[in-house]
N, C-alpha and C. Protein backbone atom coordinates (compact mmCIF):
# COMPACT_ATOMS: atom_id res chain seq x y z
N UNK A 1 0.84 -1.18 0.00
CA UNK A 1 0.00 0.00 0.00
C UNK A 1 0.88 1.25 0.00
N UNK A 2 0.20 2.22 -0.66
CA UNK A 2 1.53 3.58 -0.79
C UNK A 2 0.15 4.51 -0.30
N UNK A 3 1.19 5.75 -0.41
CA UNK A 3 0.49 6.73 0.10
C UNK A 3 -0.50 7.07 -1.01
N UNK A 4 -1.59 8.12 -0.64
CA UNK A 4 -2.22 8.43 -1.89
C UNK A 4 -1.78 9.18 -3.33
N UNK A 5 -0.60 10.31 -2.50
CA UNK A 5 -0.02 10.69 -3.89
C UNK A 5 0.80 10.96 -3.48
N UNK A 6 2.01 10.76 -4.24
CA UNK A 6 3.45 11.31 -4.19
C UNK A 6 3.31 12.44 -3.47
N UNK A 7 3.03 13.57 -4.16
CA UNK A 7 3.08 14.68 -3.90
C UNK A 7 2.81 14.76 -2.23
N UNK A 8 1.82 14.01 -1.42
CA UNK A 8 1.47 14.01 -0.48
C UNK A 8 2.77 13.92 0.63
N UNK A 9 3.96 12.87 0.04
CA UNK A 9 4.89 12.60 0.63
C UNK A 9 5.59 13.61 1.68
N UNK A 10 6.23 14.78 0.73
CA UNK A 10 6.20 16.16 1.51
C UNK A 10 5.59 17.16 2.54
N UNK A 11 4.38 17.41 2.25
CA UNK A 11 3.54 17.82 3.11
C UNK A 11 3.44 16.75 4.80
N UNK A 12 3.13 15.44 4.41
CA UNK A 12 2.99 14.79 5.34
C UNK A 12 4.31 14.56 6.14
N UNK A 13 5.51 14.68 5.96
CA UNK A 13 6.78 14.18 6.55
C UNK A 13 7.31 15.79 6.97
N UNK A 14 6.56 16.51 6.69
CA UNK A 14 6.74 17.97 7.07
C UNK A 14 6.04 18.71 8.17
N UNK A 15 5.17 17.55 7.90
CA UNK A 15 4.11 17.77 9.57
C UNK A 15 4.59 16.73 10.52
N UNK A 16 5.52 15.88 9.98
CA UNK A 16 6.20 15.11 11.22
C UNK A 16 7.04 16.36 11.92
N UNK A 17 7.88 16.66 10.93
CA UNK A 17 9.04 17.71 11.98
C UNK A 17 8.23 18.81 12.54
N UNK A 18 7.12 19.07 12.60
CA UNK A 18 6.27 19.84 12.79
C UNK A 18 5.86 19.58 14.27
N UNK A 19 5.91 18.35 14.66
CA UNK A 19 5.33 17.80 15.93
C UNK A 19 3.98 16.65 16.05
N UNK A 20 3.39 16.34 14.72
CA UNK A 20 2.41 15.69 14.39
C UNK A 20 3.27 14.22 14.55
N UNK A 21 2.26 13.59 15.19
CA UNK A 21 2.78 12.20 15.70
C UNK A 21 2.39 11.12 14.00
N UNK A 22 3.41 10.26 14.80
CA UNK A 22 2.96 9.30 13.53
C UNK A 22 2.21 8.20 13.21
N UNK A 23 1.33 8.04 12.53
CA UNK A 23 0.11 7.19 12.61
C UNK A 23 0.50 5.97 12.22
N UNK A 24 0.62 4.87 13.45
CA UNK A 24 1.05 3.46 13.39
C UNK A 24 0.71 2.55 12.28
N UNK A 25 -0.29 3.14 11.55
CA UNK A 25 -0.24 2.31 10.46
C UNK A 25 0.83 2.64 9.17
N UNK A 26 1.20 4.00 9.16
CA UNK A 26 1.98 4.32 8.10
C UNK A 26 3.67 3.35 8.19
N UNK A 27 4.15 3.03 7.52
CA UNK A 27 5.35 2.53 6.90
C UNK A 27 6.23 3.18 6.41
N UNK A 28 6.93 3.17 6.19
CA UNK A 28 8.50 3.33 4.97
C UNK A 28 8.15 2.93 3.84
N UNK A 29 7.56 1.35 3.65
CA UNK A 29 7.44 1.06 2.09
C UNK A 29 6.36 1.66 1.54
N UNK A 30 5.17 2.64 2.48
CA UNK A 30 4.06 3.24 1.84
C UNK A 30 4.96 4.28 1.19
N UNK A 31 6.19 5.32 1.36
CA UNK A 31 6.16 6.07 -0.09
C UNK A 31 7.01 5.80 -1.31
N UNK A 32 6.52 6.39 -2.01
CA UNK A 32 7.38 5.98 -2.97
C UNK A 32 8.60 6.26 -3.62
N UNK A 33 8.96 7.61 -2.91
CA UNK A 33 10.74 7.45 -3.47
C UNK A 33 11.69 7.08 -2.52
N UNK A 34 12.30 6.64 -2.87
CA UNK A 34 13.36 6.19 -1.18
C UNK A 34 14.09 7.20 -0.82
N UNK A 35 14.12 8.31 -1.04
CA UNK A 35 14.34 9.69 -0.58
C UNK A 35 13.42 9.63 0.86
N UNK A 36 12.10 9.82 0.52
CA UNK A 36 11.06 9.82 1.47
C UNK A 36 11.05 8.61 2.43
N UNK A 37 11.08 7.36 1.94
CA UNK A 37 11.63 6.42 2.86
C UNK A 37 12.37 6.85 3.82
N UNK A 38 13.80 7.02 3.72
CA UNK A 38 14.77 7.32 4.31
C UNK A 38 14.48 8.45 5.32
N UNK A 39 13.92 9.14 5.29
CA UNK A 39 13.41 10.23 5.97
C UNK A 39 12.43 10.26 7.07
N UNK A 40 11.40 9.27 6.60
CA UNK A 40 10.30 8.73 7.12
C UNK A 40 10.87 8.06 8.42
N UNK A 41 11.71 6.48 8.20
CA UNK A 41 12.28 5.47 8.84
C UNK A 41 13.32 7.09 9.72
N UNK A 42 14.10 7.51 9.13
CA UNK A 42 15.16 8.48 10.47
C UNK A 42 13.98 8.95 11.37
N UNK A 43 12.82 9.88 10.77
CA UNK A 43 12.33 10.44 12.09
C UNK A 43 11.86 9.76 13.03
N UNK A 44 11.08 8.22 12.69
CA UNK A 44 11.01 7.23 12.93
C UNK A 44 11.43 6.64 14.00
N UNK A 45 12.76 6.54 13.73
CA UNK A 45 14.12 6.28 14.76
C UNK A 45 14.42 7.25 15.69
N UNK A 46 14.45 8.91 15.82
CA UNK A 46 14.77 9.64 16.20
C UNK A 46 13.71 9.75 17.22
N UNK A 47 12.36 9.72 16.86
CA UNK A 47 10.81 9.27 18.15
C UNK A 47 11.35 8.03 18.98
N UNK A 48 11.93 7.22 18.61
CA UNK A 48 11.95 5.73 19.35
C UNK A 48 13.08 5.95 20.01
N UNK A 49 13.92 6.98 19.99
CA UNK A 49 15.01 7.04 20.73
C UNK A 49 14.45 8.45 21.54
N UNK A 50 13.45 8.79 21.52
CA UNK A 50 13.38 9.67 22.58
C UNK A 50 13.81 11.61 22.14
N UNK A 51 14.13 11.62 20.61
CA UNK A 51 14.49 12.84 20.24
C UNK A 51 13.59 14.16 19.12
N UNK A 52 13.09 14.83 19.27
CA UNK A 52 12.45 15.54 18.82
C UNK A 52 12.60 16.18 17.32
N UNK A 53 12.15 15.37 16.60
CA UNK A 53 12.71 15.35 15.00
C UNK A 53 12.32 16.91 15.00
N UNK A 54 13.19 17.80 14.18
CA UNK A 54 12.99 19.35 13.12
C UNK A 54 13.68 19.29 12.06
N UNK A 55 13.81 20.01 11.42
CA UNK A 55 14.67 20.24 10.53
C UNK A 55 16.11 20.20 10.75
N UNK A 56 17.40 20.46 11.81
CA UNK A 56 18.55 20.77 12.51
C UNK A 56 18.42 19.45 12.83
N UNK A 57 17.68 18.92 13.43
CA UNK A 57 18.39 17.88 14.40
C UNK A 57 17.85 16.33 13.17
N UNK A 58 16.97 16.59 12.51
CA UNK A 58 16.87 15.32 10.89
C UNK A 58 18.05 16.06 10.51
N UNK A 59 18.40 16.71 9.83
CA UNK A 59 19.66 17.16 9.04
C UNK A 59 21.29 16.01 9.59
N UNK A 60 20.67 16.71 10.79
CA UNK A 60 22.43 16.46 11.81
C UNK A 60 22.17 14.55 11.75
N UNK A 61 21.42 14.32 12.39
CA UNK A 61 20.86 12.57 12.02
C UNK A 61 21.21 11.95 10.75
N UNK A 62 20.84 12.48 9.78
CA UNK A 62 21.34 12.08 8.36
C UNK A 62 22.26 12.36 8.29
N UNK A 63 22.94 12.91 8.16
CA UNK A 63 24.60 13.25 7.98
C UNK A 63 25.36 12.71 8.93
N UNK A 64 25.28 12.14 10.12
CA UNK A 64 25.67 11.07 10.86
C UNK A 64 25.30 9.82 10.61
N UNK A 65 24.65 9.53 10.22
CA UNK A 65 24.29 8.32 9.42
C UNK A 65 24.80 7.95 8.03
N UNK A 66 24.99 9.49 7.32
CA UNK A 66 25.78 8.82 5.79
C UNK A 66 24.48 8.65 5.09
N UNK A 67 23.75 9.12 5.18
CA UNK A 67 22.41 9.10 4.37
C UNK A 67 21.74 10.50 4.20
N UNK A 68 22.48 11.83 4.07
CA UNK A 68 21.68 12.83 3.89
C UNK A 68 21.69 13.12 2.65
N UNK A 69 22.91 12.79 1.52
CA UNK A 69 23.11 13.34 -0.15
C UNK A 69 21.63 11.82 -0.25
N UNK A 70 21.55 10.37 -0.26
CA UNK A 70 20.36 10.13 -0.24
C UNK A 70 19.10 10.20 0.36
N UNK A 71 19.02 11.01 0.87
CA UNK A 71 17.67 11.41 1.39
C UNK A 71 17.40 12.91 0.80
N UNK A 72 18.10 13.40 -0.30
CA UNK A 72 17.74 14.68 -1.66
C UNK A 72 18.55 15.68 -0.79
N UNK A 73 19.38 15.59 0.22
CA UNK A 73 20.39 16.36 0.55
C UNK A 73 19.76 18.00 1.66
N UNK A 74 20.41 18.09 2.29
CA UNK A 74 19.71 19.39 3.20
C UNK A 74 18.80 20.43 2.65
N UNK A 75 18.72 20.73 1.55
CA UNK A 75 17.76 21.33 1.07
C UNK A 75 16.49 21.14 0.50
N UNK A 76 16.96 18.98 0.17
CA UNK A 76 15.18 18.89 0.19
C UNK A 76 14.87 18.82 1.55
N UNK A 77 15.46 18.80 2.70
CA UNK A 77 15.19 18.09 3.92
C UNK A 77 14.51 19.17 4.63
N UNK A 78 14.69 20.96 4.54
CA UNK A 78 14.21 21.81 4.87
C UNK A 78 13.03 22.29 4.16
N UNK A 79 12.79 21.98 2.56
CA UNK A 79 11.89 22.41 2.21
C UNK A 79 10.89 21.71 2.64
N UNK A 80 10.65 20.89 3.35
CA UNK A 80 9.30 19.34 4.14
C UNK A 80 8.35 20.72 4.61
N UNK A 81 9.04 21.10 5.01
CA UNK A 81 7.55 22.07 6.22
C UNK A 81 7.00 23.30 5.28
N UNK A 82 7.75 23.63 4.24
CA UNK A 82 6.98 24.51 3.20
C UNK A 82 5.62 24.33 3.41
N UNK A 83 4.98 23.27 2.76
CA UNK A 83 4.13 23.12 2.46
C UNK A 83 2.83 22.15 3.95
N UNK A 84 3.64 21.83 4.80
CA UNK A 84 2.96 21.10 5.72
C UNK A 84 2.02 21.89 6.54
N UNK A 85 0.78 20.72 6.64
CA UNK A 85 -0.07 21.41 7.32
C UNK A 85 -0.28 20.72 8.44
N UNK A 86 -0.72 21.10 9.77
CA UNK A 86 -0.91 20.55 10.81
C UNK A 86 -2.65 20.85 11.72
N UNK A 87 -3.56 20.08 11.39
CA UNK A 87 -5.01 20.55 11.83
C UNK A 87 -4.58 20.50 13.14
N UNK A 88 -4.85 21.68 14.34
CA UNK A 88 -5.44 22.15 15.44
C UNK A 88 -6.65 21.32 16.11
């Protein structure tokens, strides 16, 4: 199962660093570029260890890991919250 649209990928992983929790049914293999994967699974990891995913501290995570040029590199990693929305 994938997400509904690509495009969605962004917005939604942008309301993660946002503070929006993550809904236990979602996956890694629901999106579809492994950019978004990769991103998904770090913040993922970064909740299960107790650390407050943003933009600075996903950045610093990926690049300690050796996975930030694949995960579309710090500048796709900041543009996530452009577009994210978070309902109140």
């Amino acid at each position: 199962m994938r997400l509904p649209e690509s495009s969605m990928a962004g917005p939604f992983l942008g309301a993660l660093l946002q503070g929006a929790r993550i809904p236990p049914e979602v996956s890694a293999e629901m999106f579809e570029y492994r950019r978004d994967q990769i991103i998904f699974t770090a913040i993922s990891d970064m909740v299960k260890e107790g650390v407050t995913p943003d933009i600075l501290t996903l950045t610093h995570y990926l690049q300690s890991a050796g996975k930030l040029d694949e995960a579309g590199g710090a500048a796709y990693v900041a543009s996530l919250t452009d577009n994210a929305y978070i309902a109140n």
